[in-house]
C-alpha atoms as a PDB file:
ATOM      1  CA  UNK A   1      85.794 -96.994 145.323  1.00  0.00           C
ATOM      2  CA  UNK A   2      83.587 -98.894 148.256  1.00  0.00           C
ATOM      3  CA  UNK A   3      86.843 -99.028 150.582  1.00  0.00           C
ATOM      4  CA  UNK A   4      88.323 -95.346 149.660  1.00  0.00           C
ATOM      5  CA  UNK A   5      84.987 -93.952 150.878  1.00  0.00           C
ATOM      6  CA  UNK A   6      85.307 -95.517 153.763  1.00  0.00           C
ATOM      7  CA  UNK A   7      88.846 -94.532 154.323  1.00  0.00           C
ATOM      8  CA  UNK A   8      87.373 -91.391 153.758  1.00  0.00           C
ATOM      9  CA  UNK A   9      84.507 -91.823 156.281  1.00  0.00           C
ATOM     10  CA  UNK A  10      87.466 -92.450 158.896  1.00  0.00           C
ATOM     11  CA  UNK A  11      89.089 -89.885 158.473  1.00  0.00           C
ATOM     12  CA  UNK A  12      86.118 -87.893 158.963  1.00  0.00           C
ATOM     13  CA  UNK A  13      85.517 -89.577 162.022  1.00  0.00           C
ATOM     14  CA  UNK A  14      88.575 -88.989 163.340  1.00  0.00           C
ATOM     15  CA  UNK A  15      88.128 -85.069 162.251  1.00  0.00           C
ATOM     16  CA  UNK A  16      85.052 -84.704 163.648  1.00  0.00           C
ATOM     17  CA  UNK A  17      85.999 -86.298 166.803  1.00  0.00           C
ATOM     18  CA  UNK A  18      89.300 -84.313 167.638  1.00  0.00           C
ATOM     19  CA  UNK A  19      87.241 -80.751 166.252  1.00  0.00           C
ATOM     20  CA  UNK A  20      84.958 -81.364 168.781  1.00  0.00           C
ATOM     21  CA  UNK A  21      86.667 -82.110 171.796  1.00  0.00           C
ATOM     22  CA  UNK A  22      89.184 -78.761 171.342  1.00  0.00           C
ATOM     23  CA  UNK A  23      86.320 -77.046 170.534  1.00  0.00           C
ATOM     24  CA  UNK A  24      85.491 -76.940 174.504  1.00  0.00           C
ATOM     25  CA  UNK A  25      88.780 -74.823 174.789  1.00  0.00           C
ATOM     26  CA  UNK A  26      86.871 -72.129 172.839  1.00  0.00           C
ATOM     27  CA  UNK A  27      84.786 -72.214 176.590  1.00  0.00           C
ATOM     28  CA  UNK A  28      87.969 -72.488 178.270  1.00  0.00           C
ATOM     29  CA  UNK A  29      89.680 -69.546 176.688  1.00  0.00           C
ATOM     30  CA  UNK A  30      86.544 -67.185 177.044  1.00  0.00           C
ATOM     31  CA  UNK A  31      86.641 -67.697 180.937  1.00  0.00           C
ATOM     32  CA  UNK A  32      90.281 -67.773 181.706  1.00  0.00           C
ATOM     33  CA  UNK A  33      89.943 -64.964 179.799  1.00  0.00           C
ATOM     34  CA  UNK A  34      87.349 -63.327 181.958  1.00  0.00           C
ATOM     35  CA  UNK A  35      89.284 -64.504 185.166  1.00  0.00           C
ATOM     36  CA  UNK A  36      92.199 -63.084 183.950  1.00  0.00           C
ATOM     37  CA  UNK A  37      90.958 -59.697 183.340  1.00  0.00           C
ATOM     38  CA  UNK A  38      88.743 -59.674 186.735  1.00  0.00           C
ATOM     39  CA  UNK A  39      92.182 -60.367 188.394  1.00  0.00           C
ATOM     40  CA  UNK A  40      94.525 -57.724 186.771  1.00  0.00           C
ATOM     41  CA  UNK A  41      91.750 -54.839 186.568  1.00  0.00           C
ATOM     42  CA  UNK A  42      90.145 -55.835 190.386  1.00  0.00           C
ATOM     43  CA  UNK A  43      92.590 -57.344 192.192  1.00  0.00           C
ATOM     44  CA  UNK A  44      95.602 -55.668 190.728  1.00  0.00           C
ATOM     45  CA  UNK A  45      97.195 -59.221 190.084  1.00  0.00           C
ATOM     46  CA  UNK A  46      98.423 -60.500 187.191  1.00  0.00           C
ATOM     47  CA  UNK A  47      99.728 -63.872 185.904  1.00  0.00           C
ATOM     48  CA  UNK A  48     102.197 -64.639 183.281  1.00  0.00           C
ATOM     49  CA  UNK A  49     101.468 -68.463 183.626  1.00  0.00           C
ATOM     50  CA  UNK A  50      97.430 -68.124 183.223  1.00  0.00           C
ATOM     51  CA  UNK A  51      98.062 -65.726 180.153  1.00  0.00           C
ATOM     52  CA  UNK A  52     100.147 -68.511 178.996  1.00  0.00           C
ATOM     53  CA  UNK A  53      97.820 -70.746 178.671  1.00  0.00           C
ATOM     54  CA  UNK A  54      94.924 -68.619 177.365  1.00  0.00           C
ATOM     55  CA  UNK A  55      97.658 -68.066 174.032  1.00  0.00           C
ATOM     56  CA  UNK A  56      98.387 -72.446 173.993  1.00  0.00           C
ATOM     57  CA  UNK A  57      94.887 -73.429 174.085  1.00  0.00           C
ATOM     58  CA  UNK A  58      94.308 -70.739 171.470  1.00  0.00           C
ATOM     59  CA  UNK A  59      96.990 -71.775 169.059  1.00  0.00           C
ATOM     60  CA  UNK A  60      95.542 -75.707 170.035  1.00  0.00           C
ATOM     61  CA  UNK A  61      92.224 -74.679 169.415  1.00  0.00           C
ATOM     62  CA  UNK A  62      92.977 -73.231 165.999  1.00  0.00           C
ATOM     63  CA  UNK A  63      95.670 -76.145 164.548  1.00  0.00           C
ATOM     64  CA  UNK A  64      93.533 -78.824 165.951  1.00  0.00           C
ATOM     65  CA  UNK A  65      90.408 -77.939 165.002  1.00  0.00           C
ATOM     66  CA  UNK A  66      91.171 -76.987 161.481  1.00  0.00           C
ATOM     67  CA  UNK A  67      90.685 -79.913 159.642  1.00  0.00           C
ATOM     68  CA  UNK A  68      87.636 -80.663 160.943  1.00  0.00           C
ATOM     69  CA  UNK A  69      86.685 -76.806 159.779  1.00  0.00           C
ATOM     70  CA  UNK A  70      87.582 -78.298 156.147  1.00  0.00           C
ATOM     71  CA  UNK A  71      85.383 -81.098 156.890  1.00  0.00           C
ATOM     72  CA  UNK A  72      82.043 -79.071 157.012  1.00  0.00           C
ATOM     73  CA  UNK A  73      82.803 -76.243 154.662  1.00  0.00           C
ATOM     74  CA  UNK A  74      83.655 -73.620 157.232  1.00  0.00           C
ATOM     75  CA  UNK A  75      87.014 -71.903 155.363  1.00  0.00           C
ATOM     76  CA  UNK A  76      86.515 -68.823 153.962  1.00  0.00           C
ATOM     77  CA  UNK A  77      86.736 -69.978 150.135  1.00  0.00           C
ATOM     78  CA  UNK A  78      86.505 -67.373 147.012  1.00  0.00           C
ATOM     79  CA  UNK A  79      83.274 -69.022 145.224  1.00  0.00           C
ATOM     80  CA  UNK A  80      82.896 -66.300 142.795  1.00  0.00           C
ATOM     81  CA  UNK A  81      81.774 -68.944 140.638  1.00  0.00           C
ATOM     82  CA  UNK A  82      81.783 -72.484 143.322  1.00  0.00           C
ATOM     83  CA  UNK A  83      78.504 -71.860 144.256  1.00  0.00           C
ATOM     84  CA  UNK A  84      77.051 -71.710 141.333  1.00  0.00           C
ATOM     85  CA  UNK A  85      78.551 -74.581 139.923  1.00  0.00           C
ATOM     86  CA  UNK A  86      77.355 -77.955 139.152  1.00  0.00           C
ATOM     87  CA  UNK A  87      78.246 -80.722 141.716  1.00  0.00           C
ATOM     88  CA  UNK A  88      80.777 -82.119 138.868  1.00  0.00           C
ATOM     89  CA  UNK A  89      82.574 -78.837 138.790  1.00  0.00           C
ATOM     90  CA  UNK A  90      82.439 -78.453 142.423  1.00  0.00           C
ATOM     91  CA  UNK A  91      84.097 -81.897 142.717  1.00  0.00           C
ATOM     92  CA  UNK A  92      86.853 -80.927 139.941  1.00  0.00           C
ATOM     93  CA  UNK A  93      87.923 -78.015 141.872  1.00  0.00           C
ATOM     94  CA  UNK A  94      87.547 -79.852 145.233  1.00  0.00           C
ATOM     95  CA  UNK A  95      89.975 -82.737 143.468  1.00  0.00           C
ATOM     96  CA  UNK A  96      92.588 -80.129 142.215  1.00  0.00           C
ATOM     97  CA  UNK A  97      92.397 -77.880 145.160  1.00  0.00           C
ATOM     98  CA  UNK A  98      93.318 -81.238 147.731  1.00  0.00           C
ATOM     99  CA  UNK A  99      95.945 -82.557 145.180  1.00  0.00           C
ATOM    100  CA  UNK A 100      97.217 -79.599 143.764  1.00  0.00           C
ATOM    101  CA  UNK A 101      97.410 -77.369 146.559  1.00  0.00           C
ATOM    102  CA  UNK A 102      95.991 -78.815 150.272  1.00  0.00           C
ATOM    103  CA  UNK A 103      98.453 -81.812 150.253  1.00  0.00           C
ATOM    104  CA  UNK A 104     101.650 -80.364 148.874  1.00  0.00           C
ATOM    105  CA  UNK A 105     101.366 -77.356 151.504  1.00  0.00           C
ATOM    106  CA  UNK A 106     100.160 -80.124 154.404  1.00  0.00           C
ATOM    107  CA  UNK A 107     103.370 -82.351 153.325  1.00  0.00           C
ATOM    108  CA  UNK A 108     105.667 -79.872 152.771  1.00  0.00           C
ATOM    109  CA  UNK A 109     104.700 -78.646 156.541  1.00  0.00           C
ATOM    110  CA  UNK A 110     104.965 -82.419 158.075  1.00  0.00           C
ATOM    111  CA  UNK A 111     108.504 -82.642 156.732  1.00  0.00           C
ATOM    112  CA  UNK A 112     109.327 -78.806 157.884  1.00  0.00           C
ATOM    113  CA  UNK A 113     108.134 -79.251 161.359  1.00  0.00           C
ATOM    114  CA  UNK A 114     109.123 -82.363 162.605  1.00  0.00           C
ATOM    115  CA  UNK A 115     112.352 -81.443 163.531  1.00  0.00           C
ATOM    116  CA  UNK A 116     111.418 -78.206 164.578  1.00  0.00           C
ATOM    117  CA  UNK A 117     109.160 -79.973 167.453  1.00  0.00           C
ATOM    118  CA  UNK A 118     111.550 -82.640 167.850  1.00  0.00           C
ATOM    119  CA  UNK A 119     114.452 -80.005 168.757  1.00  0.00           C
ATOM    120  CA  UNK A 120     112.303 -78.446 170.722  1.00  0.00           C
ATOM    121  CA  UNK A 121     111.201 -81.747 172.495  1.00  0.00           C
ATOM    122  CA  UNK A 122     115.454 -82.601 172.609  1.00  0.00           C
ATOM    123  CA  UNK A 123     115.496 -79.674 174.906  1.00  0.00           C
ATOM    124  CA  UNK A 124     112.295 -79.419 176.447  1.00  0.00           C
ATOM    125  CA  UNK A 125     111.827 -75.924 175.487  1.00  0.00           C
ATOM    126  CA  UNK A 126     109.957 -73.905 177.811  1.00  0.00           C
ATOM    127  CA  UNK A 127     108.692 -70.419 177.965  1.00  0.00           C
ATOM    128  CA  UNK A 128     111.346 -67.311 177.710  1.00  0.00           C
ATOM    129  CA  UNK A 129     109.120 -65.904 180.618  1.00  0.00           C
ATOM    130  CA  UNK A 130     110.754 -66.861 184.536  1.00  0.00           C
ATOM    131  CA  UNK A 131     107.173 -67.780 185.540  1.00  0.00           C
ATOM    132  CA  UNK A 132     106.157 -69.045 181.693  1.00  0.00           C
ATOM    133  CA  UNK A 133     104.885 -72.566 180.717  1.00  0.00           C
ATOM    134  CA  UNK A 134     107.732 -75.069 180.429  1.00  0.00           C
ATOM    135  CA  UNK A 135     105.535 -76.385 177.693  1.00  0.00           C
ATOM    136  CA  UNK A 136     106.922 -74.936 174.412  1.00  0.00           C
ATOM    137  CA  UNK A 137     107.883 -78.530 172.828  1.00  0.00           C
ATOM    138  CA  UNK A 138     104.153 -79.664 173.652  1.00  0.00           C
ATOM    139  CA  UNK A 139     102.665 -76.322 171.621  1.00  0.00           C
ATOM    140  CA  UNK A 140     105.078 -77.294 168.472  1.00  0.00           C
ATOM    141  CA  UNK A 141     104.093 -80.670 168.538  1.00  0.00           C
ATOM    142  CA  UNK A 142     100.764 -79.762 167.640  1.00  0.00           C
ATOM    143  CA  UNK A 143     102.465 -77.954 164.045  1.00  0.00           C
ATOM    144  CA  UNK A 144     102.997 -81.572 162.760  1.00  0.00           C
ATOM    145  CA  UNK A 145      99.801 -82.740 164.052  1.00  0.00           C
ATOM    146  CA  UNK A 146      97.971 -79.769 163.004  1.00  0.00           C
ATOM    147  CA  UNK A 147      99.595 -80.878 159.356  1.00  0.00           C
ATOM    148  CA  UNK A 148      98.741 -84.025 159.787  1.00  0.00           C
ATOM    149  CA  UNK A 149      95.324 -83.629 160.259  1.00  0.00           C
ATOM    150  CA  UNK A 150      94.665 -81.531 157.285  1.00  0.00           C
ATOM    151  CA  UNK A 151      96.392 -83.884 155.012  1.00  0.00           C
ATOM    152  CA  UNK A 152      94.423 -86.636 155.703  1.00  0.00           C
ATOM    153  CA  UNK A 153      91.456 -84.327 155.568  1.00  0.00           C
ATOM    154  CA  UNK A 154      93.066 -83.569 151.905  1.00  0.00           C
ATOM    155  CA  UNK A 155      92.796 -86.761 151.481  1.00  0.00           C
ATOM    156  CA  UNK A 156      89.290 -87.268 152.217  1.00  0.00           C
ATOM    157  CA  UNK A 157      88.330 -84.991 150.610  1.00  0.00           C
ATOM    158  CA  UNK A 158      89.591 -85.628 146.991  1.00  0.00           C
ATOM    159  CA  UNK A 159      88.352 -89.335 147.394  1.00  0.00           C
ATOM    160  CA  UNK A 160      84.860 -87.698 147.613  1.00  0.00           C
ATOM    161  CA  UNK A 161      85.620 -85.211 144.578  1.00  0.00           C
ATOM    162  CA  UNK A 162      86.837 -88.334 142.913  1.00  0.00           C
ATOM    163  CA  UNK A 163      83.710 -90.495 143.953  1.00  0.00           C
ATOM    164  CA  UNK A 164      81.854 -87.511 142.518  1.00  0.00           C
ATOM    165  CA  UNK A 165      83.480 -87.484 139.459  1.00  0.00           C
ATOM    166  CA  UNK A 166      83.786 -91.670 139.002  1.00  0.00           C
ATOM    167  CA  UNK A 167      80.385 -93.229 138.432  1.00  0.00           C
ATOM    168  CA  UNK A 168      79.537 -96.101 140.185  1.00  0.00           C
ATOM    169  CA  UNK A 169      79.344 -99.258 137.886  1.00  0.00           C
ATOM    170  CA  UNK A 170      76.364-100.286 136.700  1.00  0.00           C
ATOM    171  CA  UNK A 171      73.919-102.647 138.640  1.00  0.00           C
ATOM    172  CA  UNK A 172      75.193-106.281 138.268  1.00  0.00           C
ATOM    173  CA  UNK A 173      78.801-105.525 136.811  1.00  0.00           C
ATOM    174  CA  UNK A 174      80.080-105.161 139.924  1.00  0.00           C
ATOM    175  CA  UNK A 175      83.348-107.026 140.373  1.00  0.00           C
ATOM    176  CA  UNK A 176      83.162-108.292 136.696  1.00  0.00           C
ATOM    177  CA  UNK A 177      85.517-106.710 134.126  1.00  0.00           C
ATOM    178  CA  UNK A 178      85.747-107.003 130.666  1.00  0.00           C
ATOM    179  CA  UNK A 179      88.586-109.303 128.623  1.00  0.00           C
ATOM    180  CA  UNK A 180      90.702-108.165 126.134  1.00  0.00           C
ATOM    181  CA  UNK A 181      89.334-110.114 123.312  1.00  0.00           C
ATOM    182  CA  UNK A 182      85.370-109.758 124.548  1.00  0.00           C
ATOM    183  CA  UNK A 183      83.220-111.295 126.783  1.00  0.00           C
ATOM    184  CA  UNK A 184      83.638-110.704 131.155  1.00  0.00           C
ATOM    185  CA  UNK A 185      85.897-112.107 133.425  1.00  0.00           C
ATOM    186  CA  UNK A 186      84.449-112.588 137.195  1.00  0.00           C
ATOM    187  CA  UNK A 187      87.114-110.766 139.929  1.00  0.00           C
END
């Protein structure tokens, strides 16, 4: 179980890590935002391109730093009764929810949207707008990733439900295991 947590401590890592950094387009968006407005409303100009970009860094923002919202508890989740629970029960419907639900939905969108973004890449796809992004394939590349992510964060998170519901071995049976037929048998 030693090595899954630790797969599981990667992954978290790697969550954490990625959540953070496209967290700063949060600060981005706000003042593009601003600028955007200060131009249209004061200067009477307007920019298809900037508003762009204010939409891909909030559809980046969002896909990229969901799993790492999984991470630390921040989904909205129904805990009519989760709250209340016991840390056993709490780990049962964290194992189900990842296995049952998270990583079917996360596959079933990695297979779904990998051609999607690679079409989109075979073409270069670029905005509909004359003055758009030609960045379309970059923003559906992050579907796949954004699945991606969360899987792996599925992942990590039913090897913790499981380490939850698992107990550790007892103090000096580590790496020993029993024989059919009685007595121990060192790894």
């Amino acid at each position: 179980m030693h090595v899954l947590t630790n797969l599981a401590d990667r992954i978290d890592r790697l969550n954490t890590a990625i959540g953070r950094a496209v967290a700063w387009l949060a600060l981005a968006i706000v003042l593009l935002e601003f600028a955007l407005v200060v131009a249209r409303y004061v200067l009477a100009l307007g920019s298809i391109w900037l508003s762009e970009t204010v939409i891909y860094m909030h559809g980046m923002l969002f896909m990229l730093a969901a799993a790492w919202t999984l991470r630390v508890g921040g989904h909205v989740r129904v805990d009519v009764f989760y709250a209340e629970a016991s840390a056993r029960a709490q780990a049962i419907v964290d194992l189900i929810g990842s296995l049952i639900l998270l990583l079917p939905f996360a596959l079933v969108l990695v297979w779904l949207s990998v051609p999607y973004a690679a079409r989109s890449w075979a073409i270069l796809e670029r905005s509909q707008e004359a003055s758009g992004l030609p960045l379309v394939f970059v923003l559906k590349t992050v579907i796949p990733v954004f699945a991606l992510l969360m899987a792996l964060q599925g992942v990590a998170q039913a090897i913790r439900a499981a380490a939850v519901l698992i107990p550790p071995p007892p103090a000096g049976e580590v790496g020993r295991r029993s024989r059919p037929g009685g007595g121990d048998a060192a790894f």
